[in-house]
Protein backbone atom coordinates (compact mmCIF):
# COMPACT_ATOMS: atom_id res chain seq x y z
CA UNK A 1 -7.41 14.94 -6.72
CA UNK A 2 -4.14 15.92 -5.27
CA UNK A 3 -2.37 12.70 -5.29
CA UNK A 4 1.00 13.03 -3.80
CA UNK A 5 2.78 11.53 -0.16
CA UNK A 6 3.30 14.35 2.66
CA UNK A 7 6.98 16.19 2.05
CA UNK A 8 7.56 13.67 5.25
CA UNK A 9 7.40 10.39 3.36
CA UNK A 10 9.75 11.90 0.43
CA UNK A 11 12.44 13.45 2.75
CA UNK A 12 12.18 10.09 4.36
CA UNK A 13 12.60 7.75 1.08
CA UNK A 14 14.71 10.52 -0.93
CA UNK A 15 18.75 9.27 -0.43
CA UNK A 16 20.00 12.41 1.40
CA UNK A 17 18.54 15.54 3.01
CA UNK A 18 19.07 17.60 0.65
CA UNK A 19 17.90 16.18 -2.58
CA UNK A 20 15.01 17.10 -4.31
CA UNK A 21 12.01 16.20 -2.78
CA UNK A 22 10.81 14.15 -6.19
CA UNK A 23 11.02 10.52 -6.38
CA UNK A 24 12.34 8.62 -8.91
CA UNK A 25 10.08 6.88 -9.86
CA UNK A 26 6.31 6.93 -10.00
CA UNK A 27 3.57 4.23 -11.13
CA UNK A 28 -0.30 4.79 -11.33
CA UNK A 29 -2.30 2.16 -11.92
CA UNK A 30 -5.97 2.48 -11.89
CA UNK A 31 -8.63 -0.95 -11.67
CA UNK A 32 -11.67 1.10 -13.61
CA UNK A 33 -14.75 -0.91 -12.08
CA UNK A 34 -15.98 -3.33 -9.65
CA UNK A 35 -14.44 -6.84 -9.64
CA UNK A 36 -16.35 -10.05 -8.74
CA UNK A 37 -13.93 -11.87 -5.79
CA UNK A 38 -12.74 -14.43 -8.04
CA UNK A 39 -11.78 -11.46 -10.71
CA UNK A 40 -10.44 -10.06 -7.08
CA UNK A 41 -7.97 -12.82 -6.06
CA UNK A 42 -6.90 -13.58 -9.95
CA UNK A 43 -5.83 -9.53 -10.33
CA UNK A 44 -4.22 -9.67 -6.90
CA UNK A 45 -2.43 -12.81 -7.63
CA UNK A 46 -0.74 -11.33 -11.17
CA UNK A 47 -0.25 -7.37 -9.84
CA UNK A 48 1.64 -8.50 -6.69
CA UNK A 49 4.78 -10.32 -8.23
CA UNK A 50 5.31 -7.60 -10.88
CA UNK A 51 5.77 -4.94 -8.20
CA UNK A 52 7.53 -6.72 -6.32
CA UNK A 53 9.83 -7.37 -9.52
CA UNK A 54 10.03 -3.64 -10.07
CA UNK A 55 11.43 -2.72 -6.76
CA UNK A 56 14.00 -5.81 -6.45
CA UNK A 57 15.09 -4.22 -10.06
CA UNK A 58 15.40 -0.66 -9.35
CA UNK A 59 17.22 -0.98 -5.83
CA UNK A 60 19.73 -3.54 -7.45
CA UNK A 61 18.58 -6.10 -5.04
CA UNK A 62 20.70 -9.14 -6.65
CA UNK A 63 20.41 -12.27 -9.43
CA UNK A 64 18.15 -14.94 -8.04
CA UNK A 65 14.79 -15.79 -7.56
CA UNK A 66 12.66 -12.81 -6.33
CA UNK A 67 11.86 -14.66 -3.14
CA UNK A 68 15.85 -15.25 -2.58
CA UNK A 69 16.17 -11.32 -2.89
CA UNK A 70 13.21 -9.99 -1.16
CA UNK A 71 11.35 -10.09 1.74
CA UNK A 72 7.93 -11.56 -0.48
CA UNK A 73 6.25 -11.40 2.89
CA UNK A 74 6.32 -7.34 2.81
CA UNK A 75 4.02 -7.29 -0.34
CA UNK A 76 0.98 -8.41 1.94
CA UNK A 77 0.74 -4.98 2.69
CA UNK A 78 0.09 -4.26 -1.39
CA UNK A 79 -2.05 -7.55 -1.49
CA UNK A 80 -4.28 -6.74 2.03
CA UNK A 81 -4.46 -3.23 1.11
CA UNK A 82 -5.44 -3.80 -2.68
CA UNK A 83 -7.95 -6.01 -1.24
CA UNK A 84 -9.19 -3.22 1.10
CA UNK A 85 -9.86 -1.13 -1.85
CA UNK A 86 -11.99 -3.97 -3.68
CA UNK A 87 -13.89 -4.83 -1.23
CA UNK A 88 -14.33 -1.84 0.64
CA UNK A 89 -14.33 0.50 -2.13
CA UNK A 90 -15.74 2.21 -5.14
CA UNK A 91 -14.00 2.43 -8.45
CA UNK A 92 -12.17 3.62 -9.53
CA UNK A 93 -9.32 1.95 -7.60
CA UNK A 94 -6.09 3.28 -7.65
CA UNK A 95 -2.65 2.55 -6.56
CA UNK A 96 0.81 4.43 -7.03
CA UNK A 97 4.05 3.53 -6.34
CA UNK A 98 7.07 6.08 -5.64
CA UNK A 99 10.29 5.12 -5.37
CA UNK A 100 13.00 6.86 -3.93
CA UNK A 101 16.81 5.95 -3.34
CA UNK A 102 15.82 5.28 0.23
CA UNK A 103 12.16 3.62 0.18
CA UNK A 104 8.89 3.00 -1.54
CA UNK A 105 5.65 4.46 -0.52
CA UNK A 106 2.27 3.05 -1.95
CA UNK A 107 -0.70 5.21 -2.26
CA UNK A 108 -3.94 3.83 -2.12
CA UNK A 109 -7.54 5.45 -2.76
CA UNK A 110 -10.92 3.59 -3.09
CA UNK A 111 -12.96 5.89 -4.10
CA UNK A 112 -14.76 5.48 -0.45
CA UNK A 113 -14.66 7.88 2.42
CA UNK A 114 -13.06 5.81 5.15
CA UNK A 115 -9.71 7.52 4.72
CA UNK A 116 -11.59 11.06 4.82
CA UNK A 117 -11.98 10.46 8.43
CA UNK A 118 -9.59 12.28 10.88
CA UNK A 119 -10.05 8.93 13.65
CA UNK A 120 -9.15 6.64 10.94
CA UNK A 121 -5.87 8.81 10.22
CA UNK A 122 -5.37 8.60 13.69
CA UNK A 123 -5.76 5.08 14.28
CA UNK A 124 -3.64 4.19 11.44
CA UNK A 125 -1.01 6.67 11.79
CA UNK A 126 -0.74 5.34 15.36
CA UNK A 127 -1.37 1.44 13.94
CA UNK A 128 -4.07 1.27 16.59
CA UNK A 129 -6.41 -1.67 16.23
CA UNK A 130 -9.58 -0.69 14.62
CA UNK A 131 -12.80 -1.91 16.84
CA UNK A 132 -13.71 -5.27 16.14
CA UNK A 133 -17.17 -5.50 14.01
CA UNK A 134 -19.85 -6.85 15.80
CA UNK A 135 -20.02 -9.55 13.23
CA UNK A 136 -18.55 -11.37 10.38
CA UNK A 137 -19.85 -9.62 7.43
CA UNK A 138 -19.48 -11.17 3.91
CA UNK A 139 -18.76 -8.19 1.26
CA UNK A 140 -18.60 -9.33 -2.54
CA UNK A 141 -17.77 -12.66 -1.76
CA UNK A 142 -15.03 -12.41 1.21
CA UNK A 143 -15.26 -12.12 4.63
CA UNK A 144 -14.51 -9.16 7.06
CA UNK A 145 -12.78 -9.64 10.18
CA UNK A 146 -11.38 -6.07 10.77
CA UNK A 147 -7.91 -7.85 10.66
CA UNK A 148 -6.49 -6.99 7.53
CA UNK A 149 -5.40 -3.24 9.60
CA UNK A 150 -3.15 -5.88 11.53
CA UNK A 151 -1.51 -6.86 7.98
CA UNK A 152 -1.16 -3.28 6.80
CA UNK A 153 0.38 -2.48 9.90
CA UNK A 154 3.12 -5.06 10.45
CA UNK A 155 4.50 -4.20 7.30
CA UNK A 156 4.31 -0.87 6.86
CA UNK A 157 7.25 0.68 8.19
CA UNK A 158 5.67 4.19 8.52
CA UNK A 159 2.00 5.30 7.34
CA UNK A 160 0.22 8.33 6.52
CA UNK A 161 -3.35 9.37 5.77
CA UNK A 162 -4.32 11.99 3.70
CA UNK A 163 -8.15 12.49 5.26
CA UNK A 164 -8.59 15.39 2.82
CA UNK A 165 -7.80 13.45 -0.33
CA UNK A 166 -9.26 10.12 1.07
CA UNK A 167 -5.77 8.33 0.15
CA UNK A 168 -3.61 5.59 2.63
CA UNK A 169 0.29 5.96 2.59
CA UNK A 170 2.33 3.19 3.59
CA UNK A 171 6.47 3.20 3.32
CA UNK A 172 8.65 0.58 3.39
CA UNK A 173 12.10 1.44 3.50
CA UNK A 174 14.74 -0.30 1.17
CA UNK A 175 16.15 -2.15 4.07
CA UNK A 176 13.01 -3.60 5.38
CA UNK A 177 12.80 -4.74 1.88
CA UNK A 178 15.98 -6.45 0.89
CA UNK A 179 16.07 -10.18 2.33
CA UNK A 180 18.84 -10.34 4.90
């Protein structure tokens, strides 16, 4: 699987222009098989604060507490979409994190097909509300409203879908990121 953001996310989170379309940085992380909600919430609850350590630290964001230095709030994106994948998806789950001078993009694939669909790359790329379910359905122990897209979208500050590859892009640029 080609597993790589669109040469439009890395011009936009490279520092200039003309540098070399590679970020810096680059984590994969891979959740190997199905987790029971409470195994859910615990691996949510530990993977969120160390990424959110990782980019305070590489973009120099200051000495303090992580939530004096960061905008915690803009890792709900990780959280919801992390979620997404868990509930949604099939494992292998995987997430990875690029990190240029200017931004951060996360790439997530579940393993499902609902990224492989050209209408869900256009809703999301457009962060158009999907259609509301009919009902509440209860999937491996948590409920699904349909308003988790709402999340994704607030915080992203630009998103791509790779419908070939089945993966979600979200950026959040270094300034959206750095508490004011």
């Amino acid at each position: 699987m080609k597993f790589r953001p669109s040469t439009n996310i890395l011009e936009k989170i490279a520092e200039e222009p003309h540098s070399p379309l590679e970020p810096l940085v680059v984590q994969y992380t891979e959740f190997p098989q199905e987790l029971t909600h409470e195994q859910m919430d615990a691996t949510i609850r530990t993977f969120i604060p160390g990424i959110a350590q990782q980019i305070a630290a590489y973009y120099r964001f200051g000495i303090g507490s992580i939530g004096e230095i960061m905008e915690l709030r803009k890792m709900m994106l990780v959280a919801e979409a992390l979620k997404n994948e868990f509930v949604h998806g099939m494992p292998p789950y995987q997430l990875r994190l690029f990190l240029g001078q200017s931004g951060v993009c996360y790439g997530f694939y579940d393993g499902g097909n609902f990224f492989r669909s050209t209408e869900t790359k256009r809703l999301f790329e457009s962060k158009t509300p999907l259609p509301k379910p009919e009902e509440t359905k209860i999937i491996r122990g948590s409920p699904c409203f349909g308003m988790g897209t709402g999340i994704i979208y607030e915080n992203a500050d630009m998103i791509e879908v790779d419908a070939k590859e089945g993966v979600l892009y979200c950026v959040q640029f270094k300034t959206s990121l750095a508490r004011k």
